[in-house]
C-alpha atoms as a PDB file:
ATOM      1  CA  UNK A   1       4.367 100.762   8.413  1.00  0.00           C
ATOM      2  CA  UNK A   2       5.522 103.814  10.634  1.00  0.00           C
ATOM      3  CA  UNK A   3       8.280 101.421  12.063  1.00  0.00           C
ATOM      4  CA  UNK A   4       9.565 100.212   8.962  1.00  0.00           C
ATOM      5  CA  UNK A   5      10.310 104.185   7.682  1.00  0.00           C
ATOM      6  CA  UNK A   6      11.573 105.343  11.057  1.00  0.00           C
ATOM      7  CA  UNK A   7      13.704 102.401  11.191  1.00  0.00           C
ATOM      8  CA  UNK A   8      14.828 102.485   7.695  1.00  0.00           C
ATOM      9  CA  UNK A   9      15.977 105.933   8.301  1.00  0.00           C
ATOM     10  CA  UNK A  10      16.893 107.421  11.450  1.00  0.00           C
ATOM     11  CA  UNK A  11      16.344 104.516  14.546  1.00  0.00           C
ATOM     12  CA  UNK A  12      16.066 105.708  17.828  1.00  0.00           C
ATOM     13  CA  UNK A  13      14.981 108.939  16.680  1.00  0.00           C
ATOM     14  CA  UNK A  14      11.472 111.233  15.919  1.00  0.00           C
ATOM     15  CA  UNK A  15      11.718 110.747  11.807  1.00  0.00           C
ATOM     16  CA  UNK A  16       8.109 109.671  11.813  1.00  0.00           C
ATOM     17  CA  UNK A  17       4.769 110.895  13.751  1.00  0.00           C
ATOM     18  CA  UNK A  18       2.133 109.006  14.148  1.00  0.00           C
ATOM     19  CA  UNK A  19      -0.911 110.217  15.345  1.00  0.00           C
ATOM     20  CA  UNK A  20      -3.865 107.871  16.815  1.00  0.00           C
ATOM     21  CA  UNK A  21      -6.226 107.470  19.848  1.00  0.00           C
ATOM     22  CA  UNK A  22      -6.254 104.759  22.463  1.00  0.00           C
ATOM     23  CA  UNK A  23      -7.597 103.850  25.768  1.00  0.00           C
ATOM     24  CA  UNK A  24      -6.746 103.720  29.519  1.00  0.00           C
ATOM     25  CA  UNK A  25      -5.689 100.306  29.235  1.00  0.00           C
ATOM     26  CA  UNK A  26      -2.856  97.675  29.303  1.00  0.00           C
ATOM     27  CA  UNK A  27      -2.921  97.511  25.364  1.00  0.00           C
ATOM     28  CA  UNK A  28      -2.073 101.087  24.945  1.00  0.00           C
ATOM     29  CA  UNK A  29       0.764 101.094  26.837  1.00  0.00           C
ATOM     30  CA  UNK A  30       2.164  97.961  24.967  1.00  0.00           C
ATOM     31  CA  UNK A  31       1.628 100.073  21.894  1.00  0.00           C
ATOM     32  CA  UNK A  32       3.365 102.792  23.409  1.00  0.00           C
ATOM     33  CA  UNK A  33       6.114 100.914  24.556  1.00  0.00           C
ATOM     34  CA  UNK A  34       6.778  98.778  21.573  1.00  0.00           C
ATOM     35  CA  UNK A  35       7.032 102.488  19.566  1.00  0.00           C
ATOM     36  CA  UNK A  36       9.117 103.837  21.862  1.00  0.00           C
ATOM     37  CA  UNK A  37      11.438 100.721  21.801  1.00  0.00           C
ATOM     38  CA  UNK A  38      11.892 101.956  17.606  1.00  0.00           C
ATOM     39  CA  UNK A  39      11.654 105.266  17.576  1.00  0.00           C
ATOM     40  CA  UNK A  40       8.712 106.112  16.820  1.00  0.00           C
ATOM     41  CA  UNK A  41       6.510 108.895  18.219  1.00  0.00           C
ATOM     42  CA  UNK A  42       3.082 108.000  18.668  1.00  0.00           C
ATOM     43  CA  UNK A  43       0.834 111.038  20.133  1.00  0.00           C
ATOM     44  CA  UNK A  44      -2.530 109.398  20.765  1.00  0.00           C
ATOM     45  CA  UNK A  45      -5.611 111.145  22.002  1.00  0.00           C
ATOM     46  CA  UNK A  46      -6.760 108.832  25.168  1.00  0.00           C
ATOM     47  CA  UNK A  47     -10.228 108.146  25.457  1.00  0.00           C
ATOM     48  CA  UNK A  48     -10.634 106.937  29.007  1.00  0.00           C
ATOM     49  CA  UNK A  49     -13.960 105.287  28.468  1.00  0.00           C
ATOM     50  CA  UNK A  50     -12.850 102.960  25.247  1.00  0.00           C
ATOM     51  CA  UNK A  51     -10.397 100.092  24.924  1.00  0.00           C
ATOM     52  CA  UNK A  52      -7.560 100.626  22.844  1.00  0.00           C
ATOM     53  CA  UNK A  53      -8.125  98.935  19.398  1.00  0.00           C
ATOM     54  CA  UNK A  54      -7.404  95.602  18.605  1.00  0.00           C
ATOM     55  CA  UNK A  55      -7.057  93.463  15.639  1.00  0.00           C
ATOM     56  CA  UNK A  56      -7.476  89.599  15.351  1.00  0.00           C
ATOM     57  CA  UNK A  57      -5.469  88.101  12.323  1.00  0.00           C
ATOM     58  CA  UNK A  58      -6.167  84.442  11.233  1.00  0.00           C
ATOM     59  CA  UNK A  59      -3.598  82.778   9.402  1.00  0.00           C
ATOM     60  CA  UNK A  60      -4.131  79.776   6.804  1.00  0.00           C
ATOM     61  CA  UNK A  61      -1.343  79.223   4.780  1.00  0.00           C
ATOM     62  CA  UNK A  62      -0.184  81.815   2.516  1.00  0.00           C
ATOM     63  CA  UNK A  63      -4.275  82.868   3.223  1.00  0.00           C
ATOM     64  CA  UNK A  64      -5.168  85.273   5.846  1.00  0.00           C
ATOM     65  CA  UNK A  65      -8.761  87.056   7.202  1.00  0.00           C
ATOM     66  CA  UNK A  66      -8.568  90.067   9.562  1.00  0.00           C
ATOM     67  CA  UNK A  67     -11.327  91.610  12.249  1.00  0.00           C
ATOM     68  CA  UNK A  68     -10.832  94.485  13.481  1.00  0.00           C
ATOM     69  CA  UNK A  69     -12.464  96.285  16.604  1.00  0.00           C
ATOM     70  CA  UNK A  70     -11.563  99.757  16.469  1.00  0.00           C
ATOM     71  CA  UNK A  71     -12.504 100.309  20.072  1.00  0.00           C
ATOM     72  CA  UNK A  72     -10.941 103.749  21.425  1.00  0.00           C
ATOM     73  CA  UNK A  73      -9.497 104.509  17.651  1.00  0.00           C
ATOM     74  CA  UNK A  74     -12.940 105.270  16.479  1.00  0.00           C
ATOM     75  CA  UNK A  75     -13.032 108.680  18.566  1.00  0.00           C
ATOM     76  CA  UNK A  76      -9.901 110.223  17.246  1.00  0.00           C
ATOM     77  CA  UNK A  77     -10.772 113.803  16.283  1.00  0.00           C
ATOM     78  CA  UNK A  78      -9.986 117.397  14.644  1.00  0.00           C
ATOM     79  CA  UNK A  79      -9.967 118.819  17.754  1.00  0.00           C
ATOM     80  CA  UNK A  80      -6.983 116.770  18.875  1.00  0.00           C
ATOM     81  CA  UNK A  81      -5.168 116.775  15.951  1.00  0.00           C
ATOM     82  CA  UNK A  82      -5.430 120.934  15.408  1.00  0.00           C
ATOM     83  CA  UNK A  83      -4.078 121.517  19.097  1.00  0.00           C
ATOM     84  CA  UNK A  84      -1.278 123.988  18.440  1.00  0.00           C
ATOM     85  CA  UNK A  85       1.741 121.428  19.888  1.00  0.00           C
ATOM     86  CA  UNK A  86       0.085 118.895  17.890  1.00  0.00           C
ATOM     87  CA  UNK A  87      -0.220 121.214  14.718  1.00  0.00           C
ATOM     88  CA  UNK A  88       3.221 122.273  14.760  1.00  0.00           C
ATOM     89  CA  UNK A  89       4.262 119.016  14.448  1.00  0.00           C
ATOM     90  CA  UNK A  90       2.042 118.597  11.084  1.00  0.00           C
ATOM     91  CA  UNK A  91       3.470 122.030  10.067  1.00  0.00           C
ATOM     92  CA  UNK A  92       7.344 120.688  10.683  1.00  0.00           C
ATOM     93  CA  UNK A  93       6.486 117.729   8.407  1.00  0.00           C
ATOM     94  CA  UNK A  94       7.861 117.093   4.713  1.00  0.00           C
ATOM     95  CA  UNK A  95       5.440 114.062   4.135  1.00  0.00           C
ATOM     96  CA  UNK A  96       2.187 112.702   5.004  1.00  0.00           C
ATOM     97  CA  UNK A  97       0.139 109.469   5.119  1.00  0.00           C
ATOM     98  CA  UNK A  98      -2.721 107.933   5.817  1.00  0.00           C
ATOM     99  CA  UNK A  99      -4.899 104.821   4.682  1.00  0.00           C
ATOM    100  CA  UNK A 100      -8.802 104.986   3.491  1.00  0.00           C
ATOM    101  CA  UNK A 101      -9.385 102.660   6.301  1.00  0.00           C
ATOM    102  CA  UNK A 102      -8.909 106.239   8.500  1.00  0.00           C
ATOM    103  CA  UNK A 103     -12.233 107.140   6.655  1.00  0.00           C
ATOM    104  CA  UNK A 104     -14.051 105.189   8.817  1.00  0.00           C
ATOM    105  CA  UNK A 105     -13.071 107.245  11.776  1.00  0.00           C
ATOM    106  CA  UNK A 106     -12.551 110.903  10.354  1.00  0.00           C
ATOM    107  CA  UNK A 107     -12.794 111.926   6.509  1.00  0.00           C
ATOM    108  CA  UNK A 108     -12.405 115.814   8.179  1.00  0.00           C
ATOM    109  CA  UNK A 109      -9.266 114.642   9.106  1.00  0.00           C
ATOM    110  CA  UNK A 110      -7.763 113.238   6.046  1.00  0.00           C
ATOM    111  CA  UNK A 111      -8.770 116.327   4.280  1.00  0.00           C
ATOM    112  CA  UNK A 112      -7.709 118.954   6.776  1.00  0.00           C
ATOM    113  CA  UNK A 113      -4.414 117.216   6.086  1.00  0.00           C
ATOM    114  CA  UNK A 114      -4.834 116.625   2.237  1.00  0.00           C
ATOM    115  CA  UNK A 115      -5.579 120.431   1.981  1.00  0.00           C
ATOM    116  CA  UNK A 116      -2.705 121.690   4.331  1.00  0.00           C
ATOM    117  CA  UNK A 117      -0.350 119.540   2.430  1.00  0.00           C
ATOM    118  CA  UNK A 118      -1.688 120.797  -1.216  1.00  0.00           C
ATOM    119  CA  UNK A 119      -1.327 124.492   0.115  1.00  0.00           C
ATOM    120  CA  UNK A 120       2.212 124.154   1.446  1.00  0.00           C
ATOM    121  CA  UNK A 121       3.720 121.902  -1.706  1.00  0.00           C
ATOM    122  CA  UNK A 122       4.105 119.355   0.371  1.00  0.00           C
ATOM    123  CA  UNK A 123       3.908 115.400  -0.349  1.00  0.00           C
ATOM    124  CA  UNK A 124       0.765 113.097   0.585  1.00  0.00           C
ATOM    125  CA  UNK A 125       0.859 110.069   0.330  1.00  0.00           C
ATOM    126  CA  UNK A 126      -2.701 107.253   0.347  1.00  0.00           C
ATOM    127  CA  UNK A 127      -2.969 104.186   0.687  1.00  0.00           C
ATOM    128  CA  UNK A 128      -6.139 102.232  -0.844  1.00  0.00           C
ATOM    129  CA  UNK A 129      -6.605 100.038   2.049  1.00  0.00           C
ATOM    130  CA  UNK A 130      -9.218  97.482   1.325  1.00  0.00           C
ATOM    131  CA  UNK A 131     -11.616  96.861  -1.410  1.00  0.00           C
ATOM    132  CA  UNK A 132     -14.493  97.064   0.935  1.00  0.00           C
ATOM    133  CA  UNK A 133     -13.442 101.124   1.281  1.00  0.00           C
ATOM    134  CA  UNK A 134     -13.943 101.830  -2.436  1.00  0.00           C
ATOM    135  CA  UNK A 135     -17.586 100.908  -2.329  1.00  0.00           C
ATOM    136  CA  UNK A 136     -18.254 102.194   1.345  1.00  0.00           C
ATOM    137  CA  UNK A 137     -16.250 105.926   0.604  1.00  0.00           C
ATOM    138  CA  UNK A 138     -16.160 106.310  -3.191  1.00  0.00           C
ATOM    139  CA  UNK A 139     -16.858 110.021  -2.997  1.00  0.00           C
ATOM    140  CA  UNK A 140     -14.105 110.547  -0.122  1.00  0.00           C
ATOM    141  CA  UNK A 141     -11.443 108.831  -2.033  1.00  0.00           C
ATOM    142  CA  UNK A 142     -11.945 110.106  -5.428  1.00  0.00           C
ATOM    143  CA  UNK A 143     -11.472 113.292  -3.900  1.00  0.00           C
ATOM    144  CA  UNK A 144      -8.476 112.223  -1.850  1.00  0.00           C
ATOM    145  CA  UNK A 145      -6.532 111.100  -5.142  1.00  0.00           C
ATOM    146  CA  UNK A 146      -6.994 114.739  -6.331  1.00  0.00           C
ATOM    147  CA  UNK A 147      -4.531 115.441  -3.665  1.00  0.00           C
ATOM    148  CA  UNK A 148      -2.302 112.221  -3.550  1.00  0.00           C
ATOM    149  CA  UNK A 149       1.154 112.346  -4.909  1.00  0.00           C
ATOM    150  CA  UNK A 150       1.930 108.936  -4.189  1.00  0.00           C
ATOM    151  CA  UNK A 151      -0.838 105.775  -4.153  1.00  0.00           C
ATOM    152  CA  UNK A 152      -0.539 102.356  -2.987  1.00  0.00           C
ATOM    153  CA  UNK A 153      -2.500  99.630  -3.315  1.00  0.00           C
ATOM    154  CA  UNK A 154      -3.203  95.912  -4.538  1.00  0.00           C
ATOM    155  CA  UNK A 155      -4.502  95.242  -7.526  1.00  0.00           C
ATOM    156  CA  UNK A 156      -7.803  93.706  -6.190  1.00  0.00           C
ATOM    157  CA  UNK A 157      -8.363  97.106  -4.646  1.00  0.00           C
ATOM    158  CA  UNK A 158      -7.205  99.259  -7.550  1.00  0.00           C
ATOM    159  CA  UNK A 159      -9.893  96.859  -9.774  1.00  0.00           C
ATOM    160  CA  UNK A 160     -12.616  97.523  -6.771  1.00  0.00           C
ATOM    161  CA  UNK A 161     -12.331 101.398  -7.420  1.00  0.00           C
ATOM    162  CA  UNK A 162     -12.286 100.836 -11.268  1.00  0.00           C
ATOM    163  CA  UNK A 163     -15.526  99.598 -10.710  1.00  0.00           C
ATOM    164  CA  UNK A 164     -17.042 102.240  -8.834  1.00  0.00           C
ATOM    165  CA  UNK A 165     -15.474 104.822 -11.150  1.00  0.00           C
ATOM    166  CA  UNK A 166     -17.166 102.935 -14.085  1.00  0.00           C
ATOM    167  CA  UNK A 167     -14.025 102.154 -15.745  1.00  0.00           C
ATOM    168  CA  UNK A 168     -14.087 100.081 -18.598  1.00  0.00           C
ATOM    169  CA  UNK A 169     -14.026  96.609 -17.171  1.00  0.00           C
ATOM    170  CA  UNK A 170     -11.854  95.260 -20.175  1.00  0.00           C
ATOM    171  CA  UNK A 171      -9.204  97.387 -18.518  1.00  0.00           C
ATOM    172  CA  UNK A 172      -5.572  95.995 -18.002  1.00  0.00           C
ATOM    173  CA  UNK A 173      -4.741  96.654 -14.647  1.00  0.00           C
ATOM    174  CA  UNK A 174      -2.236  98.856 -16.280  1.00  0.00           C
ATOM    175  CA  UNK A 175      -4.805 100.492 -17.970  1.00  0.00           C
ATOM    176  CA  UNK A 176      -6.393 101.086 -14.388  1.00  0.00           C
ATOM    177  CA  UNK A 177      -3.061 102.405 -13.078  1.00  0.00           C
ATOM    178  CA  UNK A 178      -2.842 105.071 -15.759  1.00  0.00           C
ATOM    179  CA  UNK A 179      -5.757 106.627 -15.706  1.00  0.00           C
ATOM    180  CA  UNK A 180      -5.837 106.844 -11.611  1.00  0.00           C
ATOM    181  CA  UNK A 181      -2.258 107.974 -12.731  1.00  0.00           C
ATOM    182  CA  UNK A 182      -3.481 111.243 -14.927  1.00  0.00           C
ATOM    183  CA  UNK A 183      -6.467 111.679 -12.947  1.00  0.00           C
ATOM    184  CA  UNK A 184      -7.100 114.879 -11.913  1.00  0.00           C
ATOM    185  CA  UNK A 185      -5.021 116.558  -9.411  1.00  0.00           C
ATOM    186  CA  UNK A 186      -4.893 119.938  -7.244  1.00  0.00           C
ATOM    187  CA  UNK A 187      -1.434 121.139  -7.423  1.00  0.00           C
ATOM    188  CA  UNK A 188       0.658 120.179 -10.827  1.00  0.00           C
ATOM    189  CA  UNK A 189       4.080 120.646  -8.841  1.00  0.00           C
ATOM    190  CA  UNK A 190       4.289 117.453  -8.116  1.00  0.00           C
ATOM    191  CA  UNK A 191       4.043 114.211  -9.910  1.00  0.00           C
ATOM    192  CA  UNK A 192       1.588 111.748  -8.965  1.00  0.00           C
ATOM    193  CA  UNK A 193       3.099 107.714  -8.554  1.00  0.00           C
ATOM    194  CA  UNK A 194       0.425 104.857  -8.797  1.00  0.00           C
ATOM    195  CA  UNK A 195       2.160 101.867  -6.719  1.00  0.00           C
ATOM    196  CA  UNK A 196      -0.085  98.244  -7.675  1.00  0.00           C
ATOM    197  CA  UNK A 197       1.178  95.155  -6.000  1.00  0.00           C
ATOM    198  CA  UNK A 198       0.214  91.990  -7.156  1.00  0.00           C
ATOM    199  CA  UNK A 199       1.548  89.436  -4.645  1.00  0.00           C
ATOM    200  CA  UNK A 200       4.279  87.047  -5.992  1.00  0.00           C
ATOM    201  CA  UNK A 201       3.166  88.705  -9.693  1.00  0.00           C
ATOM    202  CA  UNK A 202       5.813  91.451 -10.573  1.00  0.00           C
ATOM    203  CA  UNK A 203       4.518  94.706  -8.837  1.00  0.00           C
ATOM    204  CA  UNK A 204       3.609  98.112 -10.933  1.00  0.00           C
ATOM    205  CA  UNK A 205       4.494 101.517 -10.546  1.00  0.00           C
ATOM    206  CA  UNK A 206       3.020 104.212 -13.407  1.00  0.00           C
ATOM    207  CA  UNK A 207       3.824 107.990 -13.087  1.00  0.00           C
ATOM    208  CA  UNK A 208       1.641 110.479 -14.432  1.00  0.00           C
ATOM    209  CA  UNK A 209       4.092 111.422 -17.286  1.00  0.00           C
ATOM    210  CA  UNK A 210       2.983 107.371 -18.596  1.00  0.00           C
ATOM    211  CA  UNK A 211       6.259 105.767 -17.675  1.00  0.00           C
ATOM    212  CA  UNK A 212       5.578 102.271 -16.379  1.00  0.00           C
ATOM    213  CA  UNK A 213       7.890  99.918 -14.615  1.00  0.00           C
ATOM    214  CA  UNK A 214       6.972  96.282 -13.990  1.00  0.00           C
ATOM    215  CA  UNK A 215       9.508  95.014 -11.067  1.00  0.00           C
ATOM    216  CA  UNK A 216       9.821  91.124 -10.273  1.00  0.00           C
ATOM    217  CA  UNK A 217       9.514  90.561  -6.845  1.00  0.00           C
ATOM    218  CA  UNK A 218      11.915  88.023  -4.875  1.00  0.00           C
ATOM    219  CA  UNK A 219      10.143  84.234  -4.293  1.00  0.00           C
ATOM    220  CA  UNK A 220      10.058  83.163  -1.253  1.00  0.00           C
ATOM    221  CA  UNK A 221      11.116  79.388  -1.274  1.00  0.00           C
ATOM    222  CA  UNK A 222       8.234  76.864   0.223  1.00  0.00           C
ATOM    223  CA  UNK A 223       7.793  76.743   3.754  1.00  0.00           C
ATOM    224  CA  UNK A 224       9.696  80.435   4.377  1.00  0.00           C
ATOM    225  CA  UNK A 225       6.477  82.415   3.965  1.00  0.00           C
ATOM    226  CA  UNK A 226       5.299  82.635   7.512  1.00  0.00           C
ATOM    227  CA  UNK A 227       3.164  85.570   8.135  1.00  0.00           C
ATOM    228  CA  UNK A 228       1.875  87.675   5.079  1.00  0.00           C
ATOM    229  CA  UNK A 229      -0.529  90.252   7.107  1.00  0.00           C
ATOM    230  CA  UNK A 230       1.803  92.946   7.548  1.00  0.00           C
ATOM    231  CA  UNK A 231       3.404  92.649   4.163  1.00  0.00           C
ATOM    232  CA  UNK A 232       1.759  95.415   2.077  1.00  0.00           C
ATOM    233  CA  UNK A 233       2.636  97.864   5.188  1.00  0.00           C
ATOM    234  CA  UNK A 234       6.272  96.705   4.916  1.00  0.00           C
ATOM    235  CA  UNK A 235       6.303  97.252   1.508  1.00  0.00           C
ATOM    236  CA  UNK A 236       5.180 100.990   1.956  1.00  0.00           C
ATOM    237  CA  UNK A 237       7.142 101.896   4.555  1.00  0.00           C
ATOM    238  CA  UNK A 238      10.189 100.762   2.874  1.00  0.00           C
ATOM    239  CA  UNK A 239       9.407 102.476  -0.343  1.00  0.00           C
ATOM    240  CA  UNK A 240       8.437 105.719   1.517  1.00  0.00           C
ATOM    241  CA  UNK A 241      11.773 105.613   3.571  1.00  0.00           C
ATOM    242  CA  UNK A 242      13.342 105.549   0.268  1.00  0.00           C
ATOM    243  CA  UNK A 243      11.001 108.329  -1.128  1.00  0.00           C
ATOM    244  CA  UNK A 244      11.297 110.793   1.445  1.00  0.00           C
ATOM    245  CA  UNK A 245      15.106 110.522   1.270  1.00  0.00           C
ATOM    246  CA  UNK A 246      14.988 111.716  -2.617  1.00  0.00           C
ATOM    247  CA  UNK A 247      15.974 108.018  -3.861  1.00  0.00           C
ATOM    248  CA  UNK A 248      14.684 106.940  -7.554  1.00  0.00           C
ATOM    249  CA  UNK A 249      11.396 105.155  -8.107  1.00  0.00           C
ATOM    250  CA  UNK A 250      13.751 101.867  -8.928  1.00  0.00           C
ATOM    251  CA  UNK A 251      15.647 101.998  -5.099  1.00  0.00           C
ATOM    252  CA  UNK A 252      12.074 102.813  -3.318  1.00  0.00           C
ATOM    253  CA  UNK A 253      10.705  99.179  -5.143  1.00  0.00           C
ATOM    254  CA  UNK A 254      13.704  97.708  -3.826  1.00  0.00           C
ATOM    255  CA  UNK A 255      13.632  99.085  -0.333  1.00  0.00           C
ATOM    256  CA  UNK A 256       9.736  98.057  -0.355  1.00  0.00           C
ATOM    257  CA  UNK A 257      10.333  95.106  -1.872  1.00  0.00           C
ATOM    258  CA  UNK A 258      13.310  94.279   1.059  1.00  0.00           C
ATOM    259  CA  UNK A 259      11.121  95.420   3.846  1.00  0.00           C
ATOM    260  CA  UNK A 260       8.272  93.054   2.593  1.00  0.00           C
ATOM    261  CA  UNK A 261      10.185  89.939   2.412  1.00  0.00           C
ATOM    262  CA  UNK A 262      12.065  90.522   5.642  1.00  0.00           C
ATOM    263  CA  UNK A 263       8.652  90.724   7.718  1.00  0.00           C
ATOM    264  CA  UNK A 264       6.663  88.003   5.514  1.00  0.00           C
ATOM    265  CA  UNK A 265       9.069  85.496   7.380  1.00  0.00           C
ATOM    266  CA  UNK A 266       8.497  86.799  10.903  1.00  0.00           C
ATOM    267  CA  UNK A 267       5.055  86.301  12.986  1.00  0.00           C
ATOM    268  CA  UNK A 268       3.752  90.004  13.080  1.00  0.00           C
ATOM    269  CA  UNK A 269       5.539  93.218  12.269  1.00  0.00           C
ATOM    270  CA  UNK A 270       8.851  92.617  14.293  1.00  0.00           C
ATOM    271  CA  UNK A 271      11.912  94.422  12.633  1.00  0.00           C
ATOM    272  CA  UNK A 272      14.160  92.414  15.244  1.00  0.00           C
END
């Protein structure tokens, strides 16, 4: 997802951070590499005595089923983050991000940012990651939307925290949508955007003011879909590219929307 907004925007240059933790290993410096190749700065803590993460994606189809290993990722800490060259880099930043899958390695993270960004009017973004995470950090997350501005997510994972927040389960998903939509929030300056994708069904984006836009998405003629793992990343980071630049809610779908169908024909995340 970092690629796809660095690339969208400024390639070959420092538009987006991303912050991790690997190990002393040949996998990290692939990672490395391949970010450096597009721009993208990674500053990872190294944890000499972990592997560097890995992920194993098995493809059926237009099916897929992930496992992840988190290996050296699992140790990324406060202390790393609040160093004071890698602080000023949080404190130079317009926009952040993360995913609830981060809240298996550090909720005091996500909210040392959520708060900083909150204090300083500036824009934070979530991403609902997996249905799994509603169940497993409930408490975390409904606190997290109290700070989001802008939230992404399918709809199976939008229904998953509907359930845990003991929505009505006759909801729409629309219904769903606009009450994460109005749900509470920290700092009125900014609007919050609920962003629902619903595979080849047309994707939904509700703003807290109630406006709703349903967007048809693009089909991808039989036998073109090749790789669908990465496609809600792409999706994100072409709609944030477009959101950071100021663009209108209708030209971040499309840039999301373009981003998503590009990489759904490639094997992996390749932007090349």
């Amino acid at each position: 997802m970092n690629r796809i907004v660095n690339n969208d925007n400024k390639p070959n240059t420092h538009f987006a951070t991303f912050f991790g933790a690997v190990g002393n290993d040949e996998y990290s410096e692939i990672l490395l590499s391949e970010s450096q190749k597009s721009g993208l700065r990674m500053l990872c803590q190294k944890i000499n005595d972990e592997y560097t993460g890995r992920c194993l994606t098995l493809i059926n189809g237009t099916k897929r089923s992930m496992c992840a290993n988190l290996g050296a990722a699992s140790k990324f800490n406060l202390e790393f983050l609040e160093t004071p060259e890698n602080w000023s880099i949080i404190e130079n930043a317009n926009v952040y991000y993360t995913s609830a899958h981060f809240l298996n390695v550090s909720p005091r993270c996500t909210m040392r940012i959520c708060e900083y960004a909150s204090s300083k009017n500036k824009k934070f973004i979530f991403n609902m990651g997996a249905e799994y995470l509603a169940k497993k950090f409930k408490k975390d997350i409904e606190i997290i939307i109290k700070y989001s501005d802008l939230i992404f997510g399918n709809e199976d994972e939008y229904r998953a925290f509907a359930t845990e927040m003991n929505f009505d389960k006759e909801d729409d998903i629309r219904d769903i949508g606009l009450k994460m939509a109005k749900y509470e929030k920290v700092s009125s300056l900014n609007e919050r955007v609920i962003v629902i994708t619903r595979d080849a069904l047309p994707l939904i984006v509700i703003k807290n003011d109630g406006q709703l836009i349903e967007y048809k998405v693009k089909e991808i003629p039989n036998g073109a879909l090749v790789d669908s793992s990465c496609a809600g990343d792409a999706f994100a980071g072409g709609f944030i590219a477009a959101y950071v630049c100021g663009y209108s809610l209708e030209e971040c779908i499309e840039w999301g929307c373009s981003a998503a169908e590009m990489i759904i024909q490639r094997r992996g995340c390749k932007l090349d």
